[in-house]
N, C-alpha and C. Protein backbone atom coordinates (compact mmCIF):
# COMPACT_ATOMS: atom_id res chain seq x y z
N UNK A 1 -18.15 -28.08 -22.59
CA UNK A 1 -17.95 -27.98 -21.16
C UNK A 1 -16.66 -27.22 -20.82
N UNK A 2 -15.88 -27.51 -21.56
CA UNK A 2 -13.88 -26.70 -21.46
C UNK A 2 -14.39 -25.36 -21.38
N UNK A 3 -15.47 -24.96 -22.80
CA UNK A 3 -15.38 -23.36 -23.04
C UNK A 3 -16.03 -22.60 -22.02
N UNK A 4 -17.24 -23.54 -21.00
CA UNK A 4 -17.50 -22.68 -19.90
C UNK A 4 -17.05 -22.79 -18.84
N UNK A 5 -15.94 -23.39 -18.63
CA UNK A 5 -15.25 -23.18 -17.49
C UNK A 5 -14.47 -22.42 -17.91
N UNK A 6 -13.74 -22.12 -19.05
CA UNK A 6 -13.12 -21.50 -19.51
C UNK A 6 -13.35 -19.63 -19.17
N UNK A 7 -14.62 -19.86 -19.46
CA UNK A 7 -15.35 -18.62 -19.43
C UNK A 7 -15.79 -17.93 -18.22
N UNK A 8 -15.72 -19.56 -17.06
CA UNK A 8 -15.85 -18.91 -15.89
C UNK A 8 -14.79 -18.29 -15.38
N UNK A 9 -13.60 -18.92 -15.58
CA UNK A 9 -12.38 -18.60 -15.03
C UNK A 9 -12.03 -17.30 -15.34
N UNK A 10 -11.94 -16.53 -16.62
CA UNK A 10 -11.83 -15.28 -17.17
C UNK A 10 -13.08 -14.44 -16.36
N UNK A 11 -13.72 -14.56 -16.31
CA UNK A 11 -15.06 -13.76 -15.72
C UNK A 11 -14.64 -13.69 -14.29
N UNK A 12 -13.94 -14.18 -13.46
CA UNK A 12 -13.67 -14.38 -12.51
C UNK A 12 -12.59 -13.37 -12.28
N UNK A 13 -11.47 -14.12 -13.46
CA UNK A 13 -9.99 -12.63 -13.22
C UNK A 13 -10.39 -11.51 -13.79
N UNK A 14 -11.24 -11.69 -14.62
CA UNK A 14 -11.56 -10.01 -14.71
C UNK A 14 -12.33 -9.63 -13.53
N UNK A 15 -12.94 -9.54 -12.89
CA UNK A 15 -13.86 -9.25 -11.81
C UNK A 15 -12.77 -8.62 -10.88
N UNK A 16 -11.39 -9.74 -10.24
CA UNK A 16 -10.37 -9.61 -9.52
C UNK A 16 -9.89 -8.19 -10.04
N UNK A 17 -9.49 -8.50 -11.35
CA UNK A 17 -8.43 -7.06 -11.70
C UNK A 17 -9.18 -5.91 -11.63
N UNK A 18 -10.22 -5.95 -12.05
CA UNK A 18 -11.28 -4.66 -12.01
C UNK A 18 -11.37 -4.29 -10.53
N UNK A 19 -11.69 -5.12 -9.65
CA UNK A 19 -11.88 -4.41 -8.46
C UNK A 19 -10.36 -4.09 -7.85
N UNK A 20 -9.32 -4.91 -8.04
CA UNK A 20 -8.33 -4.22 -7.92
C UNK A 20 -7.94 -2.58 -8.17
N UNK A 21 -8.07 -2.42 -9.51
CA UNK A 21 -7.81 -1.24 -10.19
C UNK A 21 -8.83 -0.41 -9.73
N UNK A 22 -10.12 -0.63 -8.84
CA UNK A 22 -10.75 0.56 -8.54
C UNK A 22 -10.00 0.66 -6.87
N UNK A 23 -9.62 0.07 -5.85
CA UNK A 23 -9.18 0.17 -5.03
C UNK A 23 -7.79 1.29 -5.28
N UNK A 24 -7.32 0.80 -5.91
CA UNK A 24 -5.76 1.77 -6.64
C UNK A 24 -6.52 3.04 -6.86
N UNK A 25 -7.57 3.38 -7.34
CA UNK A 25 -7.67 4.60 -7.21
C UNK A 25 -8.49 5.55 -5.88
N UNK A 26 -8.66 4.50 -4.81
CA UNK A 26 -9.43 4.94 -3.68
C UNK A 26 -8.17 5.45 -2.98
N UNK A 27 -6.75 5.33 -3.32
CA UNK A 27 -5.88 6.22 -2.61
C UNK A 27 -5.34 7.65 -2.88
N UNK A 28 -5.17 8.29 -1.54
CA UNK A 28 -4.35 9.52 -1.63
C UNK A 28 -3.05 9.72 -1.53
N UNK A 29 -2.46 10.28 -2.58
CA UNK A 29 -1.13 10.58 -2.46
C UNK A 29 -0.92 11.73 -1.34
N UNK A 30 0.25 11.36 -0.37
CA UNK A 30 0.43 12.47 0.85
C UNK A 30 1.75 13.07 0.90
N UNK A 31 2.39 13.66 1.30
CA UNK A 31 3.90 13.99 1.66
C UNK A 31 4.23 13.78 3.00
N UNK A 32 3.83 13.64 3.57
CA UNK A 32 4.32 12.80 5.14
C UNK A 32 2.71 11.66 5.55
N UNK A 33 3.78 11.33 6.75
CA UNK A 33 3.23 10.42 7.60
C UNK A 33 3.06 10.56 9.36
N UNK A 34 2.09 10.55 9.87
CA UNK A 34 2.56 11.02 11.16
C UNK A 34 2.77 9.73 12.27
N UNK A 35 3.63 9.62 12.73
CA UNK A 35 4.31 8.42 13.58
C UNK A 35 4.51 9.28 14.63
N UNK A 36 3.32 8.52 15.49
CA UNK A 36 3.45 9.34 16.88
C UNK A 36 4.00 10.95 17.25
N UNK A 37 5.19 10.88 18.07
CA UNK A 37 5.70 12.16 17.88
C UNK A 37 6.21 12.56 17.13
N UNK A 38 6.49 12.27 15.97
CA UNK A 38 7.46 12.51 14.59
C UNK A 38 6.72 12.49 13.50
N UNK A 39 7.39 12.70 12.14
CA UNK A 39 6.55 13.07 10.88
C UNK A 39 7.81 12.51 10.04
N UNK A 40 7.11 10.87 9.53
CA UNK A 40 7.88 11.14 8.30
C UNK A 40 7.81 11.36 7.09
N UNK A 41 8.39 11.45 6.33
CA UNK A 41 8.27 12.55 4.85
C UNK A 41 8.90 11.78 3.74
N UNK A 42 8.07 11.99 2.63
CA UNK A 42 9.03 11.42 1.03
C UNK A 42 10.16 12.03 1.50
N UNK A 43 11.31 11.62 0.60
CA UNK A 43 12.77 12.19 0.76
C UNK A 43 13.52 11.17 1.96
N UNK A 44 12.87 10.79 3.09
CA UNK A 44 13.72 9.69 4.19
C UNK A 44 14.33 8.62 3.77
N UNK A 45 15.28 8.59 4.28
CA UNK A 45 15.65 6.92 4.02
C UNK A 45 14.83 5.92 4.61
N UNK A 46 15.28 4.99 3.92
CA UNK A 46 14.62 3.96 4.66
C UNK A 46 14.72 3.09 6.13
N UNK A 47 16.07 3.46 6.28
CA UNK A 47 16.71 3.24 7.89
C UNK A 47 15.71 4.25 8.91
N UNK A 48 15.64 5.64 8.40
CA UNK A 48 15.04 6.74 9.05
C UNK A 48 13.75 6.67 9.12
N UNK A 49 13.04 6.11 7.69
CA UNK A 49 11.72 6.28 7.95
C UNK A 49 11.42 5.05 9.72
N UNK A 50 11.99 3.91 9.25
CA UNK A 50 11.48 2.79 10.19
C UNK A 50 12.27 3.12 11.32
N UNK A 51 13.13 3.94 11.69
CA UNK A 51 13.42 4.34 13.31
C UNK A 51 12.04 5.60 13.57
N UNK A 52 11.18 6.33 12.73
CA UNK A 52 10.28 6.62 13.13
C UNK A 52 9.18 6.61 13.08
N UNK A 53 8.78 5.44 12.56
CA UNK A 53 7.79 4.94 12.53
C UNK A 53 7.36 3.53 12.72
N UNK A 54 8.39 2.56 13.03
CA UNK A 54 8.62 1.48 13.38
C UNK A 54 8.31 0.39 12.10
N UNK A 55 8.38 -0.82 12.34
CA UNK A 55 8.55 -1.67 11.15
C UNK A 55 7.16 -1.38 10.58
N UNK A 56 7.24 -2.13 9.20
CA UNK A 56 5.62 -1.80 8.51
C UNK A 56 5.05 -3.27 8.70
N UNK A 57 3.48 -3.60 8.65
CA UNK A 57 2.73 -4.59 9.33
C UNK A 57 3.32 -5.69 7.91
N UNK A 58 3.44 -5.34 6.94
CA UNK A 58 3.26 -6.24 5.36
C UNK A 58 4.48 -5.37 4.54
N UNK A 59 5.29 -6.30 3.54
CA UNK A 59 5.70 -5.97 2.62
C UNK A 59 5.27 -5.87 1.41
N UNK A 60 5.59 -5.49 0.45
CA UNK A 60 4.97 -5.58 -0.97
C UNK A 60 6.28 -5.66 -1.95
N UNK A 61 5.73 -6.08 -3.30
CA UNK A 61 6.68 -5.73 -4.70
C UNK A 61 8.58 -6.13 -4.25
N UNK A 62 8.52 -7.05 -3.63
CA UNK A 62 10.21 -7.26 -2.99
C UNK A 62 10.81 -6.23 -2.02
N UNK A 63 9.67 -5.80 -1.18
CA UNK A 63 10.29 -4.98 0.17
C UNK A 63 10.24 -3.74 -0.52
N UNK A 64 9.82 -3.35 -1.77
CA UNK A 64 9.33 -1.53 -2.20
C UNK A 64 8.37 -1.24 -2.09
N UNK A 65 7.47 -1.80 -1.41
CA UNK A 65 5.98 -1.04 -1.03
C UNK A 65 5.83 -1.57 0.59
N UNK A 66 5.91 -0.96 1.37
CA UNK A 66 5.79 -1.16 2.72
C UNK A 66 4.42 -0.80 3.25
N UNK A 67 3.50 -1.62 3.65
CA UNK A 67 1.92 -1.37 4.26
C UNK A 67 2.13 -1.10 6.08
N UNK A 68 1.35 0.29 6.34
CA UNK A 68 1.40 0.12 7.69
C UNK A 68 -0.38 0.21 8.00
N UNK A 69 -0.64 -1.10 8.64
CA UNK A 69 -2.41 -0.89 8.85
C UNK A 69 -2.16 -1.25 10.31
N UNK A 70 -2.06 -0.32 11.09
CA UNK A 70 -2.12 -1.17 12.74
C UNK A 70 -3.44 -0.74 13.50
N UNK A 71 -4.62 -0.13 13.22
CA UNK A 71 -5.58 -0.33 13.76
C UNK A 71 -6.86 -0.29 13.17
N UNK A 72 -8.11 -0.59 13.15
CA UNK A 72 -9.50 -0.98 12.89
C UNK A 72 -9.63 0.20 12.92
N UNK A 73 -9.33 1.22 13.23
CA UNK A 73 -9.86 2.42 12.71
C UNK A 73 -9.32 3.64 12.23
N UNK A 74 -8.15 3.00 11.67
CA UNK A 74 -6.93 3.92 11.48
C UNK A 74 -6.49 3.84 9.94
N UNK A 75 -5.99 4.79 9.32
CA UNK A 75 -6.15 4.79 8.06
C UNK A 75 -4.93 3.79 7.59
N UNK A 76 -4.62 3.47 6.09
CA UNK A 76 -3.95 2.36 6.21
C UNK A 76 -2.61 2.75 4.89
N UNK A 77 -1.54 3.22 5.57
CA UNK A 77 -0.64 3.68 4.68
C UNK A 77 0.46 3.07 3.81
N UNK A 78 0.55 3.52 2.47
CA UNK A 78 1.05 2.66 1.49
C UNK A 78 2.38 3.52 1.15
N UNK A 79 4.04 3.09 1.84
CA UNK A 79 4.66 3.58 1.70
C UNK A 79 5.61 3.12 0.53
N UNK A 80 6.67 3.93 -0.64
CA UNK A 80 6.54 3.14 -1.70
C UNK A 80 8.14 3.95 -1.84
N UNK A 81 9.60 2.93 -1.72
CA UNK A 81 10.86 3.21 -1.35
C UNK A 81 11.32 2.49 -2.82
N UNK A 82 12.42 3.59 -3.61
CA UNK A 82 13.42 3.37 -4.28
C UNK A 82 14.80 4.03 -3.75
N UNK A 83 15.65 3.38 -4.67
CA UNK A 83 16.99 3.28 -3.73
C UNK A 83 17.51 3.61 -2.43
N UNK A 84 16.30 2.91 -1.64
CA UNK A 84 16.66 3.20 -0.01
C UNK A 84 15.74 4.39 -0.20
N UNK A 85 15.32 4.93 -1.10
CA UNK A 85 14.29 5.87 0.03
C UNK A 85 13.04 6.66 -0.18
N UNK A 86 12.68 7.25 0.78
CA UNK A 86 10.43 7.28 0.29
C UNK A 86 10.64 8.24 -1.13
N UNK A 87 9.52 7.19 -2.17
CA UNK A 87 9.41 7.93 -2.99
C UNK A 87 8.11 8.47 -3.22
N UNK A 88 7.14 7.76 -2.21
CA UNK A 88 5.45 8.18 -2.31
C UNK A 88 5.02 7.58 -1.23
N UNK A 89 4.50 8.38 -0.28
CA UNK A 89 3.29 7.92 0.11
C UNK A 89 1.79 8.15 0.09
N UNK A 90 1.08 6.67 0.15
CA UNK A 90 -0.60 6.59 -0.13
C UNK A 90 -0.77 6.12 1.18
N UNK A 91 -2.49 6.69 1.86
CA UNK A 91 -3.08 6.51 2.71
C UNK A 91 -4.62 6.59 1.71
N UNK A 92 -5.15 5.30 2.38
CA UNK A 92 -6.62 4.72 1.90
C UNK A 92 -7.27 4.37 3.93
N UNK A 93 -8.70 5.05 3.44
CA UNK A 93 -9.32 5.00 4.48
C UNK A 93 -9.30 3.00 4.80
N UNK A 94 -9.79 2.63 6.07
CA UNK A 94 -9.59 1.71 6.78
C UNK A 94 -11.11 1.07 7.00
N UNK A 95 -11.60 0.29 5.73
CA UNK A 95 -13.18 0.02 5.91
C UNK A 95 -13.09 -1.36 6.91
């Protein structure tokens, strides 16, 4: 009885990580972002990016991956900051 729960449980996190790792590749790497009237760009700080583009909806990885998803039909951008500042951004469509 242990070994098939056992077996369920693994069948389960693999399922998780797998569909994880195909999501990771449903993104595009971009060089800017467009925030209303402004554009921000790898290279910003991080003070700069969020005066133009305003706070991000979610944090990630200890405040180095910043998520901005603010609408149902709007794409959903994965901004990704070392030492204070953009080192990548990903945008994944918004299912």
């Amino acid at each position: 009885m242990q070994n098939r729960a056992f077996v369920l449980v693994l069948l389960i996190v693999s399922t998780v990580l797998i569909g994880g790792a195909t999501t990771a590749y449903a993104l595009d790497d971009v060089s800017n972002m467009n925030c209303g009237d402004v554009i921000a760009e790898i290279g910003d700080q991080q003070f700069e990016f969020q005066q133009k583009c305003g706070p991000p909806t979610t944090t990630e990885e200890n405040g180095r991956l910043w998520v901005y998803d603010r609408r149902p039909d709007d794409f959903v951008y994965y901004v990704t900051f070392s030492a204070g500042q953009v080192q990548r951004i990903q945008v994944s469509g918004n299912d």
